[in-house]
C-alpha atoms as a PDB file:
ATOM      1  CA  UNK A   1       0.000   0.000   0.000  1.00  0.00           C
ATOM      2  CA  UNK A   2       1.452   3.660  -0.971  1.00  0.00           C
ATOM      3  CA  UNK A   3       1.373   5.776   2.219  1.00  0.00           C
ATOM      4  CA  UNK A   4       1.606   8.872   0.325  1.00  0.00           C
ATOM      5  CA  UNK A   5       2.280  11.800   2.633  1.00  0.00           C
ATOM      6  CA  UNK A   6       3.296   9.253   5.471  1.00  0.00           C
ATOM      7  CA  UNK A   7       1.454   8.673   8.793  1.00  0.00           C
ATOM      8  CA  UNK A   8      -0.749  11.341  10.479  1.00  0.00           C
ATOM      9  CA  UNK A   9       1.628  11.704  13.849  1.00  0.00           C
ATOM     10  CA  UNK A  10       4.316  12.498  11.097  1.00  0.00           C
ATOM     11  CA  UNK A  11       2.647  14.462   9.686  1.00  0.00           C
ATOM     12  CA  UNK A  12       1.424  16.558  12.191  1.00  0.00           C
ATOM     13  CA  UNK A  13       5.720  17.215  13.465  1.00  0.00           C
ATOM     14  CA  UNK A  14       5.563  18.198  10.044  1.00  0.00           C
ATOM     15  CA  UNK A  15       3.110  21.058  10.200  1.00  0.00           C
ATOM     16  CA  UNK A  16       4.696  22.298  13.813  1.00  0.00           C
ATOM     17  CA  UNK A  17       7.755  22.149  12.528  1.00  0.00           C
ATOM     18  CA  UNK A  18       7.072  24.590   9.662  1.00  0.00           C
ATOM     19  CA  UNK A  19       4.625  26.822  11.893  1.00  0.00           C
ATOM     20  CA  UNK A  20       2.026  25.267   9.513  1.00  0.00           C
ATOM     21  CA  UNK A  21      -1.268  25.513  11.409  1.00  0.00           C
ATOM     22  CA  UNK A  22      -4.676  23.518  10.711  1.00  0.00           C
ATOM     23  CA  UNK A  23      -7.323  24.815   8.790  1.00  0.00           C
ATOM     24  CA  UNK A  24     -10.929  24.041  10.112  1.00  0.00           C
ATOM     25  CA  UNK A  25     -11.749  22.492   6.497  1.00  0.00           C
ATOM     26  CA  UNK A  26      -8.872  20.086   6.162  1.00  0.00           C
ATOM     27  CA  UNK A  27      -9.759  19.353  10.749  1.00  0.00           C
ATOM     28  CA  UNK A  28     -13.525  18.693   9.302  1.00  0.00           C
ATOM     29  CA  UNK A  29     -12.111  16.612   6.449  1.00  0.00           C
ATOM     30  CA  UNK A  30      -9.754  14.544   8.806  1.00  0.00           C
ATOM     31  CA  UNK A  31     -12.827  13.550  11.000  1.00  0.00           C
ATOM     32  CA  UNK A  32     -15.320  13.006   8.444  1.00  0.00           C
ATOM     33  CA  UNK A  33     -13.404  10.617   6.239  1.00  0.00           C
ATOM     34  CA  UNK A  34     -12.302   8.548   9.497  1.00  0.00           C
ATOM     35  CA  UNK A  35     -16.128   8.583  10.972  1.00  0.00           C
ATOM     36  CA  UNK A  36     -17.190   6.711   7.959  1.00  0.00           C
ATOM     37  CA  UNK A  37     -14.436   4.449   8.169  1.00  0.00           C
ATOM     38  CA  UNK A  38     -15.407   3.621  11.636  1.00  0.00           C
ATOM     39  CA  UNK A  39     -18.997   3.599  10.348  1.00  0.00           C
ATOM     40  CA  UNK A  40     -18.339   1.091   7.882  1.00  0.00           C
ATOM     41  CA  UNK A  41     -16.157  -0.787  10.075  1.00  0.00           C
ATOM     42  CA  UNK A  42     -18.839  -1.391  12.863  1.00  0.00           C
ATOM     43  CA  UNK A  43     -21.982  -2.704  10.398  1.00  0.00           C
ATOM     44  CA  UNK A  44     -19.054  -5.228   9.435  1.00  0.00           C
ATOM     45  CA  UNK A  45     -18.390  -5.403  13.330  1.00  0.00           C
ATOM     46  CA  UNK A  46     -14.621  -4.887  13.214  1.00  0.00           C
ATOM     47  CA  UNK A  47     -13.630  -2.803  16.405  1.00  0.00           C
ATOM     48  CA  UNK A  48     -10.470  -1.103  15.641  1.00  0.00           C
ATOM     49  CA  UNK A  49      -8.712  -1.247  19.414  1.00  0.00           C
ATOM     50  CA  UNK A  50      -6.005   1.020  18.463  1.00  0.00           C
ATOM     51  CA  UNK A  51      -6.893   4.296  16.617  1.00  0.00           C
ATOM     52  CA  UNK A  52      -3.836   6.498  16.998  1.00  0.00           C
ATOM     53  CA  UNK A  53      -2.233   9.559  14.620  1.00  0.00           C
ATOM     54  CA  UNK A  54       0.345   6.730  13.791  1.00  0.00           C
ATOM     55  CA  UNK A  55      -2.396   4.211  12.414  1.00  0.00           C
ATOM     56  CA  UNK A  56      -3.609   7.030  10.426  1.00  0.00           C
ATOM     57  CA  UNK A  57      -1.901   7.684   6.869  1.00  0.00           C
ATOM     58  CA  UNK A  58      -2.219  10.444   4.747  1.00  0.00           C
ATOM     59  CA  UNK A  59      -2.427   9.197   0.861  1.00  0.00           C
ATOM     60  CA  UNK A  60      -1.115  11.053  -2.005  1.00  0.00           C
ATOM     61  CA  UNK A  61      -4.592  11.897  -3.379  1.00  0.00           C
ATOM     62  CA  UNK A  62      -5.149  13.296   0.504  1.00  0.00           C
ATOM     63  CA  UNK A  63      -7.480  10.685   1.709  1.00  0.00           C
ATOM     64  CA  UNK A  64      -6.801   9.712   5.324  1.00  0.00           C
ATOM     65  CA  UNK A  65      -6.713   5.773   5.725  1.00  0.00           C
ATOM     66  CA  UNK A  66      -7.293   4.095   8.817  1.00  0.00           C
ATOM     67  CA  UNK A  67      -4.394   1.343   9.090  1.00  0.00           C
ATOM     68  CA  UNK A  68      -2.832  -1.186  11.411  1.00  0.00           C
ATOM     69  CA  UNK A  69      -5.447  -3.678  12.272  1.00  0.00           C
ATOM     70  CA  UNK A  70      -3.277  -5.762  14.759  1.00  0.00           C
ATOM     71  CA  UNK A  71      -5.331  -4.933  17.704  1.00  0.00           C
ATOM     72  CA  UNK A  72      -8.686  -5.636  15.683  1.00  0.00           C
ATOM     73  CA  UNK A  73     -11.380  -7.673  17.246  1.00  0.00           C
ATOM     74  CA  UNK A  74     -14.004  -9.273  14.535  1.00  0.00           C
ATOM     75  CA  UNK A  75     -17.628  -9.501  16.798  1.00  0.00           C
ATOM     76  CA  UNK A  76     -20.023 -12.368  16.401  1.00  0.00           C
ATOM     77  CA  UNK A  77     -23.400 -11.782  14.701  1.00  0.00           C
ATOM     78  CA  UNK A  78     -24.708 -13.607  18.103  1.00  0.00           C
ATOM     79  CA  UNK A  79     -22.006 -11.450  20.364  1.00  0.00           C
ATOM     80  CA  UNK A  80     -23.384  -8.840  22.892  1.00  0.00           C
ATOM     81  CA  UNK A  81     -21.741  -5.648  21.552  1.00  0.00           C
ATOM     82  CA  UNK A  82     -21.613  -2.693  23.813  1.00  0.00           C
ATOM     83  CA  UNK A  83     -22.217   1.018  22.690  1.00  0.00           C
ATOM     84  CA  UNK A  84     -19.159   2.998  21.495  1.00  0.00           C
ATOM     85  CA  UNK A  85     -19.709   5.382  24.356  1.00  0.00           C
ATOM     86  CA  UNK A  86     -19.051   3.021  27.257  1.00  0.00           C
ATOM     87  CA  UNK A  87     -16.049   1.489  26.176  1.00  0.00           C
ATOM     88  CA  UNK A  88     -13.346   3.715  27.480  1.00  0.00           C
ATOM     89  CA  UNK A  89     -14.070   6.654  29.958  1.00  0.00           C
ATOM     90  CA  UNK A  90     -12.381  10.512  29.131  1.00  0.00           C
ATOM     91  CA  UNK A  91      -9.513   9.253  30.756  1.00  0.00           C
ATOM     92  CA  UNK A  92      -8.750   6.143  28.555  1.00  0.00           C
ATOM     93  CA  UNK A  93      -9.536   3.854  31.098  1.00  0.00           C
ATOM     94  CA  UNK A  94     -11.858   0.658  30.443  1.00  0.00           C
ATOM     95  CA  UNK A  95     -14.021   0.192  32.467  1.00  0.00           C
ATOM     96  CA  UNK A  96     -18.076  -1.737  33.153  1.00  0.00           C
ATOM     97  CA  UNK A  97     -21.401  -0.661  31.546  1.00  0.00           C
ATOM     98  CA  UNK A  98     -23.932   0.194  33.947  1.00  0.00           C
ATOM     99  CA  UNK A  99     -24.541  -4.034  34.134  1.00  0.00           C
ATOM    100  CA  UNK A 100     -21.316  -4.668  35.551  1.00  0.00           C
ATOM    101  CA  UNK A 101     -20.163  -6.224  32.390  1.00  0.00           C
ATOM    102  CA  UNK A 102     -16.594  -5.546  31.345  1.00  0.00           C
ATOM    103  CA  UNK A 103     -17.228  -3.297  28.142  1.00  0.00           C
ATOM    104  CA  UNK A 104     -15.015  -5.326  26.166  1.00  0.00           C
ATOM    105  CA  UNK A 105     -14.227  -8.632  25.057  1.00  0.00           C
ATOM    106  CA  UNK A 106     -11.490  -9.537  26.252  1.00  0.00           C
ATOM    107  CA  UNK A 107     -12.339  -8.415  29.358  1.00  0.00           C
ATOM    108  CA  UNK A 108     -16.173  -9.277  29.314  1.00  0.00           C
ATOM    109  CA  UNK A 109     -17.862 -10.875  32.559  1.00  0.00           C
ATOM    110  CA  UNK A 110     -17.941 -14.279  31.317  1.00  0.00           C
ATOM    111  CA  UNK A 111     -20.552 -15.391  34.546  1.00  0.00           C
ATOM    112  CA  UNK A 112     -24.434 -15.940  33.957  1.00  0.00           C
END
């Protein structure tokens, strides 16, 4: 795969190196060409795990690719899937949905 302009973290040293700001257009861009990848990515119920500027690149044509699929967890159609919102708190810390259920698979209460 061509990574083009390289990976977003790069990217981004790029821009403060050169005093080269953000524009809102190309900020409004940037999230709405990665919220329909995620959009996309949960009706096929692939949960990324590890969305970081670094597993972000920036293509030649200047289409931002979500990349690095390591961390990826593919959900069963018969799997208990918890909303996006629960999964990690503002901190970045997992944590339990309001059931007491670990809010992700890995770590999912596996008692009935």
């Amino acid at each position: 795969m061509e990574c083009g302009q390289g990976d977003l973290h790069s990217y981004n040293a790029y821009r403060k190196v050169y005093n080269l700001p953000w524009r809102e257009a190309e900020l409004e861009e940037l999230k709405t060409q990665l919220f329909n990848q995620l959009v996309i990515l949960k009706k096929l119920r692939i949960y990324h795990r590890d969305i970081k500027p670094s597993n972000i690149i920036l293509s030649e044509d200047g289409k931002y690719k979500l990349t690095d699929f390591d961390s990826s967890e593919l959900f069963e159609e018969n799997e208990e899937v918890i909303d996006s919102e629960r999964l990690v708190d503002p901190c970045g810390t997992r944590g339990t949905d309001d059931r007491g259920t670990r809010t992700t698979k890995e770590f999912k209460n596996t008692e009935t």
